[in-house]
N, C-alpha and C. Protein backbone atom coordinates (compact mmCIF):
# COMPACT_ATOMS: atom_id res chain seq x y z
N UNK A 1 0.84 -1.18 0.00
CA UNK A 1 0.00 0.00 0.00
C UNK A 1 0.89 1.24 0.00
N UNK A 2 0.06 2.06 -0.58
CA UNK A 2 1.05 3.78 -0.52
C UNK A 2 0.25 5.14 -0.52
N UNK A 3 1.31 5.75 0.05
CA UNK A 3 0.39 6.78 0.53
C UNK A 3 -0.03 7.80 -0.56
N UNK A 4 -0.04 7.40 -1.72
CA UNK A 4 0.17 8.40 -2.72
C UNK A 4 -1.50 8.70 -2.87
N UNK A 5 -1.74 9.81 -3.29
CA UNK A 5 -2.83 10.29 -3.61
C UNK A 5 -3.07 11.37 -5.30
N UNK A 6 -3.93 10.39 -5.79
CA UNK A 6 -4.39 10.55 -7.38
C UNK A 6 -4.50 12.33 -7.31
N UNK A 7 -3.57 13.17 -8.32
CA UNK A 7 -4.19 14.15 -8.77
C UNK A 7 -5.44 14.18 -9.60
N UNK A 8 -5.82 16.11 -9.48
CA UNK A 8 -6.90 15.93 -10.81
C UNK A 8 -6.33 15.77 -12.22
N UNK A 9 -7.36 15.24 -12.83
CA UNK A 9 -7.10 14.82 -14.75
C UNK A 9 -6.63 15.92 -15.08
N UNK A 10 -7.15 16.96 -14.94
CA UNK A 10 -6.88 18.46 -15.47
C UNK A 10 -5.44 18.86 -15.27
N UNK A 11 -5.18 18.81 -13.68
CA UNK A 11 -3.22 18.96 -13.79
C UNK A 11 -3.01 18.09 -14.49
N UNK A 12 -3.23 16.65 -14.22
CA UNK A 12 -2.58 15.59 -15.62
C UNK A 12 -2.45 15.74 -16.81
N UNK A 13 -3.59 16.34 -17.27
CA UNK A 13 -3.30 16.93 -18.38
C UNK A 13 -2.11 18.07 -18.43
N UNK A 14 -1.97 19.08 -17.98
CA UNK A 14 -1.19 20.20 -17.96
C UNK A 14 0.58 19.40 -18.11
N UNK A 15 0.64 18.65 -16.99
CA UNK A 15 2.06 18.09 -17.32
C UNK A 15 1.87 17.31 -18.55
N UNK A 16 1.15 16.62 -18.96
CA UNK A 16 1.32 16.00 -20.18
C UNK A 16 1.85 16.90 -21.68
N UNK A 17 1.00 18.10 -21.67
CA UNK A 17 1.20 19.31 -22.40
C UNK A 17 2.50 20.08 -22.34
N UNK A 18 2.80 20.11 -21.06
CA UNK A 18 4.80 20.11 -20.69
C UNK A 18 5.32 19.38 -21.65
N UNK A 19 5.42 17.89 -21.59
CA UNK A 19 6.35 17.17 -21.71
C UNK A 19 6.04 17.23 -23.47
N UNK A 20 4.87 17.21 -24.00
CA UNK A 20 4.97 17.18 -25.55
C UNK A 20 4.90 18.33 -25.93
N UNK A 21 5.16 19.69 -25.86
CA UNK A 21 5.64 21.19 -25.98
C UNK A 21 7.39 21.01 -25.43
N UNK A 22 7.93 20.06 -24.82
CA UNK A 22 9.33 20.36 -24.34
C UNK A 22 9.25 21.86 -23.65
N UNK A 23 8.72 21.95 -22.51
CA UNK A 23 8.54 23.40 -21.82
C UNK A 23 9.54 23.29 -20.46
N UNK A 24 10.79 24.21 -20.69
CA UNK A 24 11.28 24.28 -19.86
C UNK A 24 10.08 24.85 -18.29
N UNK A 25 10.79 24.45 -17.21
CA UNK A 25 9.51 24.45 -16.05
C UNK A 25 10.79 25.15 -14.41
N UNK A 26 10.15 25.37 -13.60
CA UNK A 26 10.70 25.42 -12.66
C UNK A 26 9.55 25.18 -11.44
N UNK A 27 9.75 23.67 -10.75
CA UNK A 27 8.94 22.94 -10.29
C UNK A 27 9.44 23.14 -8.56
N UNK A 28 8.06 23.48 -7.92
CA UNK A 28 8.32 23.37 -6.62
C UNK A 28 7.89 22.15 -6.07
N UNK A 29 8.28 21.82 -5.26
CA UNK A 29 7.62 20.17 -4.61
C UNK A 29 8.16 20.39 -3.58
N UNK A 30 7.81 19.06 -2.63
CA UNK A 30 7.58 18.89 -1.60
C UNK A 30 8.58 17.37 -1.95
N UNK A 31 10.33 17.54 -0.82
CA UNK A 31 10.98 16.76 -1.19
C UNK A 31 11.43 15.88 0.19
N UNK A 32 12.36 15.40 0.63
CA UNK A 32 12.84 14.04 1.58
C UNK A 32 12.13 15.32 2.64
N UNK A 33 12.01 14.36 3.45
CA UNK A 33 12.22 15.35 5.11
C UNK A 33 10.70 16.63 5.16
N UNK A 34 10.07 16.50 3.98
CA UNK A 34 8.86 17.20 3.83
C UNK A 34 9.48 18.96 3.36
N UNK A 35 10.63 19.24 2.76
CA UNK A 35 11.34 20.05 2.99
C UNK A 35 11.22 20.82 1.26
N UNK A 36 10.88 21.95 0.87
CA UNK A 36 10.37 22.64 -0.34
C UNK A 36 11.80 23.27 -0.89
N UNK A 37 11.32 22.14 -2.26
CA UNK A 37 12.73 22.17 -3.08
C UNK A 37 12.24 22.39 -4.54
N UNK A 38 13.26 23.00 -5.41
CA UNK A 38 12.73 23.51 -6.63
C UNK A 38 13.78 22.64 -7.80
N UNK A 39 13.35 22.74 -8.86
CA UNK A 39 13.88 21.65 -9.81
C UNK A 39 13.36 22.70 -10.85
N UNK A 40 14.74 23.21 -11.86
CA UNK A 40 14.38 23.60 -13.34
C UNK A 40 14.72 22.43 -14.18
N UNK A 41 13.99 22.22 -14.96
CA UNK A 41 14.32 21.41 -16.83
C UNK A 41 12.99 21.22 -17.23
N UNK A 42 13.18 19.88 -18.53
CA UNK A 42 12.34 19.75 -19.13
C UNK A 42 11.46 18.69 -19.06
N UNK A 43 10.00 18.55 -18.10
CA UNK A 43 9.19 17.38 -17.88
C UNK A 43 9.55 16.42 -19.44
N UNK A 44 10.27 14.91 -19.39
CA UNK A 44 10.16 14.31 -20.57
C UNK A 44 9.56 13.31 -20.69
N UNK A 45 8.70 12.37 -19.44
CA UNK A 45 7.97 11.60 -19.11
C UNK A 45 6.97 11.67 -18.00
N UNK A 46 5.88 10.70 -17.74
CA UNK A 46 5.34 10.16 -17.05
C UNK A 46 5.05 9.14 -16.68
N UNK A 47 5.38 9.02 -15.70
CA UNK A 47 5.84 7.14 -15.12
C UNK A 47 4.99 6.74 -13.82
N UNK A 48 4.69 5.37 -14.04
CA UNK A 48 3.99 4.38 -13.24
C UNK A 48 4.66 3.32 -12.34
N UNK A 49 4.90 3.76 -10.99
CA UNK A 49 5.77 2.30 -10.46
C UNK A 49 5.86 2.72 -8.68
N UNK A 50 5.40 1.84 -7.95
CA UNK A 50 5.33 1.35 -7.15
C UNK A 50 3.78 2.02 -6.33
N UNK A 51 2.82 1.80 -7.34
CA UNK A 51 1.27 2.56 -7.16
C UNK A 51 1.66 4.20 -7.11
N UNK A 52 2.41 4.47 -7.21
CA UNK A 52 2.24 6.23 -7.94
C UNK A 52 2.82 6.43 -9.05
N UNK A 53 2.66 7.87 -9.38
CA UNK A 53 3.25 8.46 -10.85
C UNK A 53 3.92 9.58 -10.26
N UNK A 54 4.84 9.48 -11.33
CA UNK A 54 6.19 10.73 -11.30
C UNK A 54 6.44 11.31 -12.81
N UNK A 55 6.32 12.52 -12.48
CA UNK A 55 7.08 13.79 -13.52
C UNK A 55 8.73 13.30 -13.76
N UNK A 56 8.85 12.54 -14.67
CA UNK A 56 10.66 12.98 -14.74
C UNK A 56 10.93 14.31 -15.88
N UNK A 57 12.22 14.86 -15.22
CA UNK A 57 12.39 16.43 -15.88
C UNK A 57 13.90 15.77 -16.33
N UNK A 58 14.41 16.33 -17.38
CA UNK A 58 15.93 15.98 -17.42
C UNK A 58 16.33 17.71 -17.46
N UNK A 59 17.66 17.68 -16.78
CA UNK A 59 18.40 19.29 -16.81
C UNK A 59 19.65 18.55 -16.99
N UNK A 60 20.47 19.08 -17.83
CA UNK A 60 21.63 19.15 -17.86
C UNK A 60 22.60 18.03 -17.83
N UNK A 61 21.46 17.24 -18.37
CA UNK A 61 21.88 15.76 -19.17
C UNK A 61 21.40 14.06 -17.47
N UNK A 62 20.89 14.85 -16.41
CA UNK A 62 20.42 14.06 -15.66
C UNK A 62 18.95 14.39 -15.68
N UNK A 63 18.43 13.05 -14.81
CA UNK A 63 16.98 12.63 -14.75
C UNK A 63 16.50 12.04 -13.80
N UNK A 64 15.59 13.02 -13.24
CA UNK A 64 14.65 13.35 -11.76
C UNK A 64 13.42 12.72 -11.78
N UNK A 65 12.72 11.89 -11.09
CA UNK A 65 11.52 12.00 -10.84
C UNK A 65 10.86 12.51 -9.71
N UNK A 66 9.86 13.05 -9.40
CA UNK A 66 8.97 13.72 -8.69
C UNK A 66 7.82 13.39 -8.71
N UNK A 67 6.83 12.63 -8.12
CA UNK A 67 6.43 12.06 -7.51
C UNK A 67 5.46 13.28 -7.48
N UNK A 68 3.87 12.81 -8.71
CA UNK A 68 2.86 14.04 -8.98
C UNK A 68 2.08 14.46 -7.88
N UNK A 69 2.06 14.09 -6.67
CA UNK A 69 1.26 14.21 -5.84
C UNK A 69 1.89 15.72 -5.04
N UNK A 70 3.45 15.17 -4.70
CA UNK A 70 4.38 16.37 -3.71
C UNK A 70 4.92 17.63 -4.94
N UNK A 71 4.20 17.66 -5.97
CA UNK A 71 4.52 18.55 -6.62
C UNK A 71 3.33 19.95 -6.17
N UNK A 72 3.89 21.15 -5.65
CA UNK A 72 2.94 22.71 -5.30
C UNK A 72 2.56 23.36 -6.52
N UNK A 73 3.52 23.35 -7.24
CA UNK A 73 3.68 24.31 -8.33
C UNK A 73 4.30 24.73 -9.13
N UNK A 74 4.25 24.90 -10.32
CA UNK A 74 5.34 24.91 -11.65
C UNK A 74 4.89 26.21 -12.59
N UNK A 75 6.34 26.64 -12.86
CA UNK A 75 6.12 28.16 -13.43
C UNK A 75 7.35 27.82 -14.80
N UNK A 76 6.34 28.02 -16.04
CA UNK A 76 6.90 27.79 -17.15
C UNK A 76 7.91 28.87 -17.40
N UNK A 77 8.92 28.81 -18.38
CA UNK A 77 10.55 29.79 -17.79
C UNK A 77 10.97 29.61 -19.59
């Protein structure tokens, strides 16, 4: 079991629209320790694995996932 909790379709949609526009982003979330951390690049997937979904962004030739639930807010750049 996990504690993850389903966003709305509507943000789902919005990151989906990221990742096939290639829109650079600067993403706030909610990271280890409950502690608000920011991440710039480019959402290039959406992934399914271990009962949640994650935003991966690649910057600067590495690749993040974030976990759609602890994500606050994203400001296109």
């Amino acid at each position: 079991m996990t504690d993850y909790k389903p966003i709305e379709c509507g943000l789902h949609s919005e990151y989906e629209l990221l990742i096939m526009r290639a829109q650079r982003v600067n993403i706030e979330f909610q990271g280890a320790n409950e502690l608000k951390q920011v991440h710039t690049g480019t959402p290039t997937d959406m992934i399914s694995k271990n009962n949640a979904e994650f935003l991966e962004i690649s910057s600067a030739g590495r690749k993040e996932l974030i976990r759609l639930d602890k994500i606050i807010d994203y400001t296109k750049i």
